[in-house]
N, C-alpha and C. Protein backbone atom coordinates (compact mmCIF):
# COMPACT_ATOMS: atom_id res chain seq x y z
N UNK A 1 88.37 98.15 113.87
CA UNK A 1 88.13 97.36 112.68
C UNK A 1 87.82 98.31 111.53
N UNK A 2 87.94 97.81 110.75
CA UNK A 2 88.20 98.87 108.92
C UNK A 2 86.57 98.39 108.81
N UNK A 3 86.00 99.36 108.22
CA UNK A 3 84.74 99.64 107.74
C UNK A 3 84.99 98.61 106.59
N UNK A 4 83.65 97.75 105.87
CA UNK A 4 83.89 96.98 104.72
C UNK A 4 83.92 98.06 103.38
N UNK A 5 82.97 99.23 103.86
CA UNK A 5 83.22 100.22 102.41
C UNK A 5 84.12 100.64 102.38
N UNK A 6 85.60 100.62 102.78
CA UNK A 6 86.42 101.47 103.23
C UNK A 6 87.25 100.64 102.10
N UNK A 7 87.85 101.66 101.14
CA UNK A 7 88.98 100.83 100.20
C UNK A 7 90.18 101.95 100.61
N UNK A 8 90.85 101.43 100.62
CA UNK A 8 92.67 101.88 100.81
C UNK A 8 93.53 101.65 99.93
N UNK A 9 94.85 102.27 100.29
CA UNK A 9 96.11 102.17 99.07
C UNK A 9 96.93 102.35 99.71
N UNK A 10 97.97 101.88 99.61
CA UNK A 10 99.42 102.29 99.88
C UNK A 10 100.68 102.23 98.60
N UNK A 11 101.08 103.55 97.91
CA UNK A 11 102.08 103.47 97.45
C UNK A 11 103.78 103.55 97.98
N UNK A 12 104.41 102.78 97.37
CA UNK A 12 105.91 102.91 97.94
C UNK A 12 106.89 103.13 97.22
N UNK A 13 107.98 104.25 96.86
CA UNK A 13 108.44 104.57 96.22
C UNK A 13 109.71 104.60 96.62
N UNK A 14 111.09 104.63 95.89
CA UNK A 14 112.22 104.67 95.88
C UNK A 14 112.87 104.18 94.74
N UNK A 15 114.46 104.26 95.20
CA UNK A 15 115.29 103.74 94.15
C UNK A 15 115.88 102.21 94.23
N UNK A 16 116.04 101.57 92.83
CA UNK A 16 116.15 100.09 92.87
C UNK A 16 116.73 99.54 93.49
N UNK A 17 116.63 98.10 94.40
CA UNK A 17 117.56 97.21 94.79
C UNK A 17 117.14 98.19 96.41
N UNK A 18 116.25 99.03 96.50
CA UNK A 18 116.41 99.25 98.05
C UNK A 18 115.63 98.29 99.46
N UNK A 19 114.74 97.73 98.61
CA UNK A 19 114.02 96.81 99.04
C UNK A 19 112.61 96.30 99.42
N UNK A 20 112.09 97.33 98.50
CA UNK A 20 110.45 98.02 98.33
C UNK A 20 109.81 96.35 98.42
N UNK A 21 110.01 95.48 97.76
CA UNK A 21 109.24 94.63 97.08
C UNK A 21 109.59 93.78 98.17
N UNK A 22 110.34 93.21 98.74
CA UNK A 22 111.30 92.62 99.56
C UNK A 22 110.28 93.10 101.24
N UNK A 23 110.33 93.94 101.37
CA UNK A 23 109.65 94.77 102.83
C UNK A 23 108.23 94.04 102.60
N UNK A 24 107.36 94.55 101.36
CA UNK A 24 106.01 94.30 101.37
C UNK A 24 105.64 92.98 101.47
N UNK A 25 106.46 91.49 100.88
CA UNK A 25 106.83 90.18 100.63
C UNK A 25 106.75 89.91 102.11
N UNK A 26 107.41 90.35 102.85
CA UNK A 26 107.98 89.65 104.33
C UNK A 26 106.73 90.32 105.13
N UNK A 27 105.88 91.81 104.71
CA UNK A 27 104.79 92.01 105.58
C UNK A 27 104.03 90.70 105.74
N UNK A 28 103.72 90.65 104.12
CA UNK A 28 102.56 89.82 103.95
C UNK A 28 102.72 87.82 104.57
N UNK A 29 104.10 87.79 104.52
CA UNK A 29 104.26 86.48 104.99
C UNK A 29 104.02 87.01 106.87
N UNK A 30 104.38 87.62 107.38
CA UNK A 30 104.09 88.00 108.80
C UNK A 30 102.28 87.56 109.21
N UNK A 31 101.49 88.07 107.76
CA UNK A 31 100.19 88.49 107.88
C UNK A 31 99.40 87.26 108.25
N UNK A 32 100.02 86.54 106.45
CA UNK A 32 99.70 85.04 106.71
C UNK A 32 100.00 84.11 107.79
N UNK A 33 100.91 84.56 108.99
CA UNK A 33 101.50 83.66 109.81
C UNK A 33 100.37 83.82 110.81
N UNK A 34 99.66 85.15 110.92
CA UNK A 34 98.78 85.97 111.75
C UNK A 34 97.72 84.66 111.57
N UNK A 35 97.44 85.26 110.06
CA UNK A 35 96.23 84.41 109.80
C UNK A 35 96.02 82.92 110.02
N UNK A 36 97.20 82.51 109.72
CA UNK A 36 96.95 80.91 110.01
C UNK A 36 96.86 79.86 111.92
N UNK A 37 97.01 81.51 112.60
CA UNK A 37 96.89 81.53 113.97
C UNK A 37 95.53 81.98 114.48
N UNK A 38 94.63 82.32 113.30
CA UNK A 38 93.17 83.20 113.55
C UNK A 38 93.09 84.63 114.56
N UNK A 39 94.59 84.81 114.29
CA UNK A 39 94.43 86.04 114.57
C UNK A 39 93.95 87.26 113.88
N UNK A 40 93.80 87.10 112.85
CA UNK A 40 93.36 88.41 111.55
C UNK A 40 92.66 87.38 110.37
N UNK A 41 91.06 88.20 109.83
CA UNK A 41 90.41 87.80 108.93
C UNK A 41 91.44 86.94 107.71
N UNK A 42 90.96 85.77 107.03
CA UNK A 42 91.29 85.59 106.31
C UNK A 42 91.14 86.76 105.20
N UNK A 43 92.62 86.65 104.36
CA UNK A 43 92.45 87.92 102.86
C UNK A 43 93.45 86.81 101.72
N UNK A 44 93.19 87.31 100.58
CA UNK A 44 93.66 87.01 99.54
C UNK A 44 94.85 88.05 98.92
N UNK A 45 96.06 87.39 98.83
CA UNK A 45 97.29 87.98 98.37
C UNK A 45 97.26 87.92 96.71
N UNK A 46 97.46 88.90 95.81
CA UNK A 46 97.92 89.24 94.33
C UNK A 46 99.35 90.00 94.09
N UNK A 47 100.09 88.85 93.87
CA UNK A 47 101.50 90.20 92.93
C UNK A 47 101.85 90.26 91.84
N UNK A 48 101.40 91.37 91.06
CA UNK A 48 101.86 91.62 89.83
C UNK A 48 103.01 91.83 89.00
N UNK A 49 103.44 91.80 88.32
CA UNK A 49 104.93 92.01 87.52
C UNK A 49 104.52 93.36 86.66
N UNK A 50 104.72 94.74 86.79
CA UNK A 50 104.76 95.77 85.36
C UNK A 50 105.71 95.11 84.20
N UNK A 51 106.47 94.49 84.50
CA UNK A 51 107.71 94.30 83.86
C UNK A 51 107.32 93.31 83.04
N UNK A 52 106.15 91.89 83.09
CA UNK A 52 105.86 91.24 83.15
C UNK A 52 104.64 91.07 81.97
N UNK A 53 104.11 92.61 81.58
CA UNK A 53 102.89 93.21 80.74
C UNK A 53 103.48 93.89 79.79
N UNK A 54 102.56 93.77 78.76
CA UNK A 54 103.67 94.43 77.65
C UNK A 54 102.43 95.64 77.28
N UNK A 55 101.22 95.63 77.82
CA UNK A 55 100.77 96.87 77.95
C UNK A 55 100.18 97.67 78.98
N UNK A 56 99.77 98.70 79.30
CA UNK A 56 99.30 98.82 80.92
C UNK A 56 97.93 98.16 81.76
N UNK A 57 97.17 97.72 80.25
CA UNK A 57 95.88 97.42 80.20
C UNK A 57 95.72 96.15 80.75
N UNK A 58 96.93 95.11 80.73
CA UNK A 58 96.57 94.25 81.26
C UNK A 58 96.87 93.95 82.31
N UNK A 59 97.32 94.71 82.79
CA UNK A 59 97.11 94.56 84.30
C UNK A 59 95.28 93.89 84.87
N UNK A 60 94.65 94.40 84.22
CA UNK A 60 93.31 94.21 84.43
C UNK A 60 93.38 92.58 84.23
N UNK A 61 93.53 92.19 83.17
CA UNK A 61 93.51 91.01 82.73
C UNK A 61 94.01 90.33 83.69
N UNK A 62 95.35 90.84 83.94
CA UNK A 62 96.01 89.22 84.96
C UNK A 62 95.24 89.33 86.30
N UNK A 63 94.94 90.66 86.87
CA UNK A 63 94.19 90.92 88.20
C UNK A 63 93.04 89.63 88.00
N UNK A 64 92.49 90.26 86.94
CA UNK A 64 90.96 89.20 87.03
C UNK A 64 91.47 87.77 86.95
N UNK A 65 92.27 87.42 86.30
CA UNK A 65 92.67 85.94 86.01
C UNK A 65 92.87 85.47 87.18
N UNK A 66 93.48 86.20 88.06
CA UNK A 66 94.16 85.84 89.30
C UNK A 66 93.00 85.04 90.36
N UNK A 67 92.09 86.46 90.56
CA UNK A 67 90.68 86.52 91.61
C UNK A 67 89.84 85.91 91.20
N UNK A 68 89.60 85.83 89.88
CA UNK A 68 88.21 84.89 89.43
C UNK A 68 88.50 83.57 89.38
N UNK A 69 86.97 83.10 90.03
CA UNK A 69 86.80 81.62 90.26
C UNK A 69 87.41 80.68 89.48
N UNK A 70 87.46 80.85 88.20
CA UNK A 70 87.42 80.20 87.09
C UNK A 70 89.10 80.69 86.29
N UNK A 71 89.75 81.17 86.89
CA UNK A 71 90.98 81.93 86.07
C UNK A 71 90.79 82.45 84.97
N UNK A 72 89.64 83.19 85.03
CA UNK A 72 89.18 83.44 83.99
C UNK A 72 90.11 84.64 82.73
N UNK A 73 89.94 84.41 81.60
CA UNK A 73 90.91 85.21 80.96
C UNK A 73 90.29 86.53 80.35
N UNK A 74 90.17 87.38 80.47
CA UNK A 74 89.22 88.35 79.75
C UNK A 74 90.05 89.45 78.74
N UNK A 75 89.34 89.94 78.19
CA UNK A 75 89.52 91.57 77.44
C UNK A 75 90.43 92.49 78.11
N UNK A 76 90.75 93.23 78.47
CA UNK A 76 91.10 94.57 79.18
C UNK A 76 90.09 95.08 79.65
N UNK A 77 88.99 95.38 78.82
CA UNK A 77 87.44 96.08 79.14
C UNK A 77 86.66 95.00 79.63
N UNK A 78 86.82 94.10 79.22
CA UNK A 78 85.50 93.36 79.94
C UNK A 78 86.34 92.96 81.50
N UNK A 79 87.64 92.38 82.02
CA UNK A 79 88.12 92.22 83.17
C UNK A 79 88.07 93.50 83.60
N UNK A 80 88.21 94.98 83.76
CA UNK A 80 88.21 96.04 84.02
C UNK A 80 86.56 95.93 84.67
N UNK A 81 85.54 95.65 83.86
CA UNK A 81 84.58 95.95 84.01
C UNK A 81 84.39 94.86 85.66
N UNK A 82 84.51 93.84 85.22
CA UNK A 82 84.04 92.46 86.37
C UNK A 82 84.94 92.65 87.14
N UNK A 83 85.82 93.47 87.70
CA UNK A 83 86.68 93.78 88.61
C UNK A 83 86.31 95.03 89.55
N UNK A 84 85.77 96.43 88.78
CA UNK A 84 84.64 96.90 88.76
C UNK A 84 83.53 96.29 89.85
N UNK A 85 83.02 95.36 89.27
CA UNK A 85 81.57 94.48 89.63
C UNK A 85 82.11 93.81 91.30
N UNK A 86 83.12 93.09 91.00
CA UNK A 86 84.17 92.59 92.02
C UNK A 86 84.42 93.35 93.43
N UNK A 87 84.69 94.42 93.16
CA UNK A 87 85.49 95.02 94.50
C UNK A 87 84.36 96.08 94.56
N UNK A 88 83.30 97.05 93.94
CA UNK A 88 82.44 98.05 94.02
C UNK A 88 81.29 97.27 94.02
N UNK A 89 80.92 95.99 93.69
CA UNK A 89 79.31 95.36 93.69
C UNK A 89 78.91 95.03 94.54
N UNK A 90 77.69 94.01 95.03
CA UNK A 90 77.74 94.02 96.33
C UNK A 90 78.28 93.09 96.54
N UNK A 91 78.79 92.92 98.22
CA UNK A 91 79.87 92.16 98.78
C UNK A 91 79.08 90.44 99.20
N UNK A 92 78.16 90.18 98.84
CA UNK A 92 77.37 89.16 99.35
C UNK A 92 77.26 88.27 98.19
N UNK A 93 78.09 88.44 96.50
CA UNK A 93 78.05 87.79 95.36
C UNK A 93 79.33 87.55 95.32
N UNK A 94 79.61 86.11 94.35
CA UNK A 94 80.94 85.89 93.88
C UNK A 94 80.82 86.31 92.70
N UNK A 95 82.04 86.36 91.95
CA UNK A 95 82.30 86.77 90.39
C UNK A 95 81.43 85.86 89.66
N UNK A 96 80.68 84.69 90.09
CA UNK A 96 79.98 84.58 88.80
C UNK A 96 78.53 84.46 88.93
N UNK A 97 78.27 85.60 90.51
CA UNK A 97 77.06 85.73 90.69
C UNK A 97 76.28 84.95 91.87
N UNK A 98 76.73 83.86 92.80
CA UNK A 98 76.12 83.07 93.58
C UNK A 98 76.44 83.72 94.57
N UNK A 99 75.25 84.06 95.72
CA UNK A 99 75.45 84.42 97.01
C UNK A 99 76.32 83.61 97.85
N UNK A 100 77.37 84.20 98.46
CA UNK A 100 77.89 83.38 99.47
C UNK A 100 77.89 83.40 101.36
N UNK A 101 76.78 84.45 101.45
CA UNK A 101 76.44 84.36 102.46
C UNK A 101 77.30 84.73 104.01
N UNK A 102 78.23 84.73 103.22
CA UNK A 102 79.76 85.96 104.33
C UNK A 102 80.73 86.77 103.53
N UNK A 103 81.10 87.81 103.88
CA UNK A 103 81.82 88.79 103.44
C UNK A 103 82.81 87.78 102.62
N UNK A 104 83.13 88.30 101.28
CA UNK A 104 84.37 88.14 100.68
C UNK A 104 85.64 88.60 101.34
N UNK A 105 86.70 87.88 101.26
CA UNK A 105 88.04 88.00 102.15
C UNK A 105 88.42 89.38 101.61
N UNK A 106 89.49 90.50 102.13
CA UNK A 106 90.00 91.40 101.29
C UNK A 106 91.33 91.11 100.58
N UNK A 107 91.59 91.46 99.56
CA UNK A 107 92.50 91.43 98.82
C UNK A 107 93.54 92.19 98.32
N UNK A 108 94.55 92.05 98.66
CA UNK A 108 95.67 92.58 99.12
C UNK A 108 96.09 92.41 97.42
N UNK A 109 96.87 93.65 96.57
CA UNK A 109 97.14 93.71 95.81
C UNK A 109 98.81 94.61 95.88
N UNK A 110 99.47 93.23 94.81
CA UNK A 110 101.14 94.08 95.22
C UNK A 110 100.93 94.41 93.87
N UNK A 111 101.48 95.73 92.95
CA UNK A 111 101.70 96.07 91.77
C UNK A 111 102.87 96.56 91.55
N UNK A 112 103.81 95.53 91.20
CA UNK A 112 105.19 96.05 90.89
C UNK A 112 105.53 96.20 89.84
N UNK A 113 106.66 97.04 90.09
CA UNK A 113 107.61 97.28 88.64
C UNK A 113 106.90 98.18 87.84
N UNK A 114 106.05 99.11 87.93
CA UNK A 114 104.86 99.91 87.11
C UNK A 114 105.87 101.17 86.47
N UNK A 115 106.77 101.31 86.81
CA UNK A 115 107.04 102.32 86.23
C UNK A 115 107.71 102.01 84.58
């Protein structure tokens, strides 16, 4: 089992149309099939569009919009920050501060098209 302090990454790189986005799509539907069998912790899926942002900054923005309770819409700096608070704070608060008394699910983040 993965330590809860334990944050990870996986980048994937190649050339277009090879099927980067396509591979990671069909992991994650595998994952969910897992999950809905209670075989693996529930987690929360995010996929982003680069293509989709017209600056790099908001990436932050849509991340937080996505995860927060409330879809919440923020700044660049202030979602940066509560995302921050989010994934580095402690794991026993939701985003708007109420104990919930079991680990938050992990969250699986796709970031495409970044280049």
């Amino acid at each position: 089992e993965i330590e809860s302090s334990v944050k990870s990454s996986i980048f994937i790189a190649g050339p277009p149309g090879t099927g980067k986005t396509a591979c990671v799509k069909a992991v994650i539907a595998q994952l969910r099939h897992e999950q809905a069998s209670g075989d693996i912790p529930q987690f929360d899926f995010v996929s982003l569009n680069g293509m989709e942002m017209q600056y790099p900054f908001d990436a932050y923005v849509r991340l937080w919009e996505a995860i927060s309770e409330f879809k919440e819409k923020r700044t660049p700096g202030v979602a940066a920050a509560m995302l921050e608070r989010h994934f580095v704070g402690s794991s026993s608060k939701t985003s708007s501060g109420s104990n919930e008394g079991s680990r938050r699910p992990v969250t699986v983040v796709l970031l495409d098209e970044i280049d």
